[in-house]
C-alpha atoms as a PDB file:
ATOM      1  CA  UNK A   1     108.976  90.983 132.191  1.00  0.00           C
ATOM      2  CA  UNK A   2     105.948  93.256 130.814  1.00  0.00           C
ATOM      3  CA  UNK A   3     105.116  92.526 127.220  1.00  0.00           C
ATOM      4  CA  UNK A   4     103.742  95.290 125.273  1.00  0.00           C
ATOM      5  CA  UNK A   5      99.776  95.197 124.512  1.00  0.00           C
ATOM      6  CA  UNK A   6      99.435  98.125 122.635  1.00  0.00           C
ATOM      7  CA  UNK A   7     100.610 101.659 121.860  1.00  0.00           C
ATOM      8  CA  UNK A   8      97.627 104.505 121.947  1.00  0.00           C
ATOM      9  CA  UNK A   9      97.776 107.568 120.038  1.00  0.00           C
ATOM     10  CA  UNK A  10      95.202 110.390 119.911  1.00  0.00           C
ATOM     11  CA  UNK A  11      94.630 111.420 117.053  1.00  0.00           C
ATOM     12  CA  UNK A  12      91.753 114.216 115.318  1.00  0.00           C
ATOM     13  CA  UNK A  13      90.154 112.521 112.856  1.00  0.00           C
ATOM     14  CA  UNK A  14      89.982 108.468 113.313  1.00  0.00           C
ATOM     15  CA  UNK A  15      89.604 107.906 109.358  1.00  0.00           C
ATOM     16  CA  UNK A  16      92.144 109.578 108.131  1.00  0.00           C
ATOM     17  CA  UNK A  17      94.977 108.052 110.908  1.00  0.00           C
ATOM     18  CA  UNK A  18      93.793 104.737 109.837  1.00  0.00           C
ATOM     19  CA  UNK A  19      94.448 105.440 106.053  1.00  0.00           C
ATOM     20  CA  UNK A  20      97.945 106.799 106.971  1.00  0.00           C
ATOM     21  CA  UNK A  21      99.028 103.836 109.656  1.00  0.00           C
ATOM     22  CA  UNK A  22      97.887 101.277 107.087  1.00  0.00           C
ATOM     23  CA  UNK A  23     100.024 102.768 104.152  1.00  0.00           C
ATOM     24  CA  UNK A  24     102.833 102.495 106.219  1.00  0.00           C
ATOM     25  CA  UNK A  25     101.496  98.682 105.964  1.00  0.00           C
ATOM     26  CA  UNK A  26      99.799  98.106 109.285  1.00  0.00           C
ATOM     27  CA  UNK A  27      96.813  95.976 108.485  1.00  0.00           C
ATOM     28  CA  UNK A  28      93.406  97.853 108.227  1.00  0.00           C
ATOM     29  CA  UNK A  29      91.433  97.265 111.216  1.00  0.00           C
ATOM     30  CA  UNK A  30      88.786  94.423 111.315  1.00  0.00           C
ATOM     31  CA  UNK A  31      85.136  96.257 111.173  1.00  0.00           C
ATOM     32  CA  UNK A  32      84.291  95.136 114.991  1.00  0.00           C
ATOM     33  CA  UNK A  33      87.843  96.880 116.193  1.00  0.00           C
ATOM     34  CA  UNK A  34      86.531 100.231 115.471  1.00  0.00           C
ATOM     35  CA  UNK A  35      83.955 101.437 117.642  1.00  0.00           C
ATOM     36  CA  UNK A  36      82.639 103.886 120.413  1.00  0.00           C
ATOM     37  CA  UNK A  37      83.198 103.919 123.808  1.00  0.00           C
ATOM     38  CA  UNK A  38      81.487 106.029 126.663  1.00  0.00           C
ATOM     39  CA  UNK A  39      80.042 105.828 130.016  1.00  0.00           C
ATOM     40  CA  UNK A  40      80.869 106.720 133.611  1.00  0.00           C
ATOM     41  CA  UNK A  41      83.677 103.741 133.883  1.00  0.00           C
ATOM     42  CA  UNK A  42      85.235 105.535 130.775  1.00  0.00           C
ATOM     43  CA  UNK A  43      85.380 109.084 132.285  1.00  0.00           C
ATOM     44  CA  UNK A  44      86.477 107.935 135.523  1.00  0.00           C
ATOM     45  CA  UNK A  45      89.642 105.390 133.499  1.00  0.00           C
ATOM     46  CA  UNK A  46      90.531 108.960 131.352  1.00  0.00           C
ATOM     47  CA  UNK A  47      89.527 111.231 133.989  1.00  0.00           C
ATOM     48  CA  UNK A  48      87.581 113.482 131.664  1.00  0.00           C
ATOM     49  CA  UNK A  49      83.810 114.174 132.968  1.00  0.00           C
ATOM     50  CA  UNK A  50      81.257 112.750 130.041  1.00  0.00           C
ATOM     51  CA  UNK A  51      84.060 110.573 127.908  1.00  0.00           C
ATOM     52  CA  UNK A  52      83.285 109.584 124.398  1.00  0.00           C
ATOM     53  CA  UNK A  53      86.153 108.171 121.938  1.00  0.00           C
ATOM     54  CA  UNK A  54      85.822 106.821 118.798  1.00  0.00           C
ATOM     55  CA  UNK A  55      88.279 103.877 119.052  1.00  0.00           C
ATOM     56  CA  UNK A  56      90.570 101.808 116.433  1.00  0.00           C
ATOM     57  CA  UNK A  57      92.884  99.423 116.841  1.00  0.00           C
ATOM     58  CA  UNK A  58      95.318  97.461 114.244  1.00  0.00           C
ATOM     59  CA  UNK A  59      96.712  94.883 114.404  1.00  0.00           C
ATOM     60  CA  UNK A  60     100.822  94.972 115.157  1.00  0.00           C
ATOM     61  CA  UNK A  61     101.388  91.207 115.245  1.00  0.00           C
ATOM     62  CA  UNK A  62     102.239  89.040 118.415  1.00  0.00           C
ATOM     63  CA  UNK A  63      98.742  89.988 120.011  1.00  0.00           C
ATOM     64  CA  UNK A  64     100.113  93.952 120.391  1.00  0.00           C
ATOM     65  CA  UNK A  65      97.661  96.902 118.420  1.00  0.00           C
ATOM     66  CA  UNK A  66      98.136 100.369 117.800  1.00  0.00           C
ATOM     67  CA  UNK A  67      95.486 101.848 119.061  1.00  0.00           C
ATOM     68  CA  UNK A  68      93.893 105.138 117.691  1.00  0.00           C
ATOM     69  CA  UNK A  69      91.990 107.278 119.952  1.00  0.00           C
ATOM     70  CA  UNK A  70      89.393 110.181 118.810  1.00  0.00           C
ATOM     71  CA  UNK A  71      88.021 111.984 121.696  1.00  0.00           C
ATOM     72  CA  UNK A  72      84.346 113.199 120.407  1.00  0.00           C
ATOM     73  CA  UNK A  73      84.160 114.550 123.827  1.00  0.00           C
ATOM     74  CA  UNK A  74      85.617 116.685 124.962  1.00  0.00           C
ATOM     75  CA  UNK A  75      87.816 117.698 122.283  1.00  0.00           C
ATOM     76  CA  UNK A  76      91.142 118.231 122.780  1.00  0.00           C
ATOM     77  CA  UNK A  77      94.101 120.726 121.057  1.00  0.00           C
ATOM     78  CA  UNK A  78      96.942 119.659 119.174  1.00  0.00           C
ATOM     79  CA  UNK A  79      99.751 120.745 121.598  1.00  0.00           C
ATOM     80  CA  UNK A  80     102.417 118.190 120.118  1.00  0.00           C
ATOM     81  CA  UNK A  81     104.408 121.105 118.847  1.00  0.00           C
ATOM     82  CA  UNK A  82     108.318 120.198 119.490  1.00  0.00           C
ATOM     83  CA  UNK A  83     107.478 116.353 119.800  1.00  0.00           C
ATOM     84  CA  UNK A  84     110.915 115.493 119.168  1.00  0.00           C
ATOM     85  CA  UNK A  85     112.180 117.354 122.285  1.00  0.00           C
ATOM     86  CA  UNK A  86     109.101 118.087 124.517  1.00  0.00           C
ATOM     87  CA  UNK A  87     109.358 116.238 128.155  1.00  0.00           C
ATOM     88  CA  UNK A  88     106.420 113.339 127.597  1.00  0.00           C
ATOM     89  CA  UNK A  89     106.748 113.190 123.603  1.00  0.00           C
ATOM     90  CA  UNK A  90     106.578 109.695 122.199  1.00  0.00           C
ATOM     91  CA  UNK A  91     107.149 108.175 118.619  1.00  0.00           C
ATOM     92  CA  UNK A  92     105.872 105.013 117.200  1.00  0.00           C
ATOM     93  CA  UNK A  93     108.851 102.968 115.673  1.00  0.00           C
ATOM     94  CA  UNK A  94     107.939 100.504 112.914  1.00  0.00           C
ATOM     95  CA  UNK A  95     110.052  97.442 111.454  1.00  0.00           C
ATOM     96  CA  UNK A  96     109.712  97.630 107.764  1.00  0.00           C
ATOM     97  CA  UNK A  97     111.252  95.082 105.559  1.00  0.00           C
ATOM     98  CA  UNK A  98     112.889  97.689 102.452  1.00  0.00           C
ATOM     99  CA  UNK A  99     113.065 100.965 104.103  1.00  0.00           C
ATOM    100  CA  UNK A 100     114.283 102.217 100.975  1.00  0.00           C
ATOM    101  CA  UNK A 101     111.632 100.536  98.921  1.00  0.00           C
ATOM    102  CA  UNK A 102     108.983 102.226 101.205  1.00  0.00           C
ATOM    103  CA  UNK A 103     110.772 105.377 100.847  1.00  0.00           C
ATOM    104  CA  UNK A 104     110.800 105.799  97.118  1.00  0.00           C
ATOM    105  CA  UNK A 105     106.625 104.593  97.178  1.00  0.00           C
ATOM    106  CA  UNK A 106     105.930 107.268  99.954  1.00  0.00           C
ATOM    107  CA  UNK A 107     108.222 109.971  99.880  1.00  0.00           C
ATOM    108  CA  UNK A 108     106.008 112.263  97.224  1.00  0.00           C
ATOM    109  CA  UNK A 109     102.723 111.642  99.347  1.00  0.00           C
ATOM    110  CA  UNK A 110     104.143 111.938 103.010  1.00  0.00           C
ATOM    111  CA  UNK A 111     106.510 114.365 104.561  1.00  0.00           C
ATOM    112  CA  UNK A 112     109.639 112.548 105.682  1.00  0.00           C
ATOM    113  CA  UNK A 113     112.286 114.278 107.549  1.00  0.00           C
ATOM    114  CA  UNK A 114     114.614 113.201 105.344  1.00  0.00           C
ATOM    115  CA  UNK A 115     115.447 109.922 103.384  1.00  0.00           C
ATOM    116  CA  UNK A 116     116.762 106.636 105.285  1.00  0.00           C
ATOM    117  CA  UNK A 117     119.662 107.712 107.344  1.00  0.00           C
ATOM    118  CA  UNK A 118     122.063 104.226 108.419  1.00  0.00           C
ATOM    119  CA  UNK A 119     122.759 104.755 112.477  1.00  0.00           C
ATOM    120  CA  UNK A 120     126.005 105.340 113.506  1.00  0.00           C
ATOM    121  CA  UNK A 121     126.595 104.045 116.700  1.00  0.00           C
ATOM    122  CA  UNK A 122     125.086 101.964 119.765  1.00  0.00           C
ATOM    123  CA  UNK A 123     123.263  99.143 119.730  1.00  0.00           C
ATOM    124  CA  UNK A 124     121.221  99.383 116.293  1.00  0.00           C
ATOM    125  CA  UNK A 125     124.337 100.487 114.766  1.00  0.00           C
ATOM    126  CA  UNK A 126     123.962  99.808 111.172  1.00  0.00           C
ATOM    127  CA  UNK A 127     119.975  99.818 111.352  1.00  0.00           C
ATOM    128  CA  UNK A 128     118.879 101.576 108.589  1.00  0.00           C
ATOM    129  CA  UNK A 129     115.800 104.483 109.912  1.00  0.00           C
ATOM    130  CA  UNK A 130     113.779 107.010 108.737  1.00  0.00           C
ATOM    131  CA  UNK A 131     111.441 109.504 110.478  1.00  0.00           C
ATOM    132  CA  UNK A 132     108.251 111.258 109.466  1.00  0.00           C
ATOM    133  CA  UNK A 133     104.982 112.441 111.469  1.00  0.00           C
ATOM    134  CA  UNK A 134     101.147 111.120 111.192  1.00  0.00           C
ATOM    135  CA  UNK A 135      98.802 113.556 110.357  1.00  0.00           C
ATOM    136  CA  UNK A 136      98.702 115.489 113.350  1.00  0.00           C
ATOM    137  CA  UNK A 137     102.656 115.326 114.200  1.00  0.00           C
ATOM    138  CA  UNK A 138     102.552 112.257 116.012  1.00  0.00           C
ATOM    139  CA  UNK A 139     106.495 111.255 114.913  1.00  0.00           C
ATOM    140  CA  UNK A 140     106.936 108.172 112.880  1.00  0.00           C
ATOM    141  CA  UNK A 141     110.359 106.168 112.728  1.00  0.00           C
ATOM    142  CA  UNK A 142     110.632 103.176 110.237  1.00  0.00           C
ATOM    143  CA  UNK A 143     113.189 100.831 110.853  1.00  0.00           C
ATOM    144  CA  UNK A 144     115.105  98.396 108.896  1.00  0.00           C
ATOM    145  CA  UNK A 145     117.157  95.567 111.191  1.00  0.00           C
ATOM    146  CA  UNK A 146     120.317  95.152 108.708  1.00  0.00           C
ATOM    147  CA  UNK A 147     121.681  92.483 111.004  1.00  0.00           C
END
């Protein structure tokens, strides 16, 4: 079975995603994980003629990253618009230990949905979750494991 290695996100500006990931208490990225990438075995791997991302990655625990992604060249558009519902949207899920507790420190700085919600049925029934987006509407969920 596949373990995962890392989740990538692009993002627009590198600095401030790190700052947002890392309140949501990801650890801040060791200096030598954030650096620049480029060259012809880049733009062929991203198919994009004359590649060059600024790259971060933080650490997730069990060897997996999130890895941030800010394409110098060329420059992309947000087009994340309906991420909830658009074919191809993704959200990065979280395990926090007091979803409440992070909650009452965040809430007046970041733009939740709407505070924790408990989940009714399936699997995580119980679970205790949230949802808010990065800074360029990349959705967030937090989740607490109640079991």
């Amino acid at each position: 079975m596949p373990l995962l290695n890392h989740v990538g996100i692009t993002v627009s500006i590198l600095e401030r995603s790190i700052d947002f990931y890392t309140r949501l208490g990801l650890q801040p990225p060791p200096p030598d994980w954030v650096f620049t990438i480029e060259g012809d075995w880049l733009s062929r791997l991203v198919a994009e003629d004359d590649a060059v991302i600024r790259v971060a990655f933080l650490p997730m625990g069990e060897g997996a990253v999130l890895e941030l992604l800010e394409y110098r060249q060329p420059q992309g558009e947000q087009s994340n618009s309906r991420p909830n519902r658009d074919v191809g949207a993704m959200h990065v899920a979280l395990n926090v230990d007091d979803i409440d507790a992070v909650y009452a420190d965040l809430k007046d700085s970041l733009a939740f949905n709407s505070e924790p919600q408990t989940v009714a049925t399936g699997p995580w029934a119980g679970n205790r979750v949230a949802y808010l987006s990065d800074p360029d509407g990349t959705p967030v969920e937090l989740v607490m494991d109640v079991s």
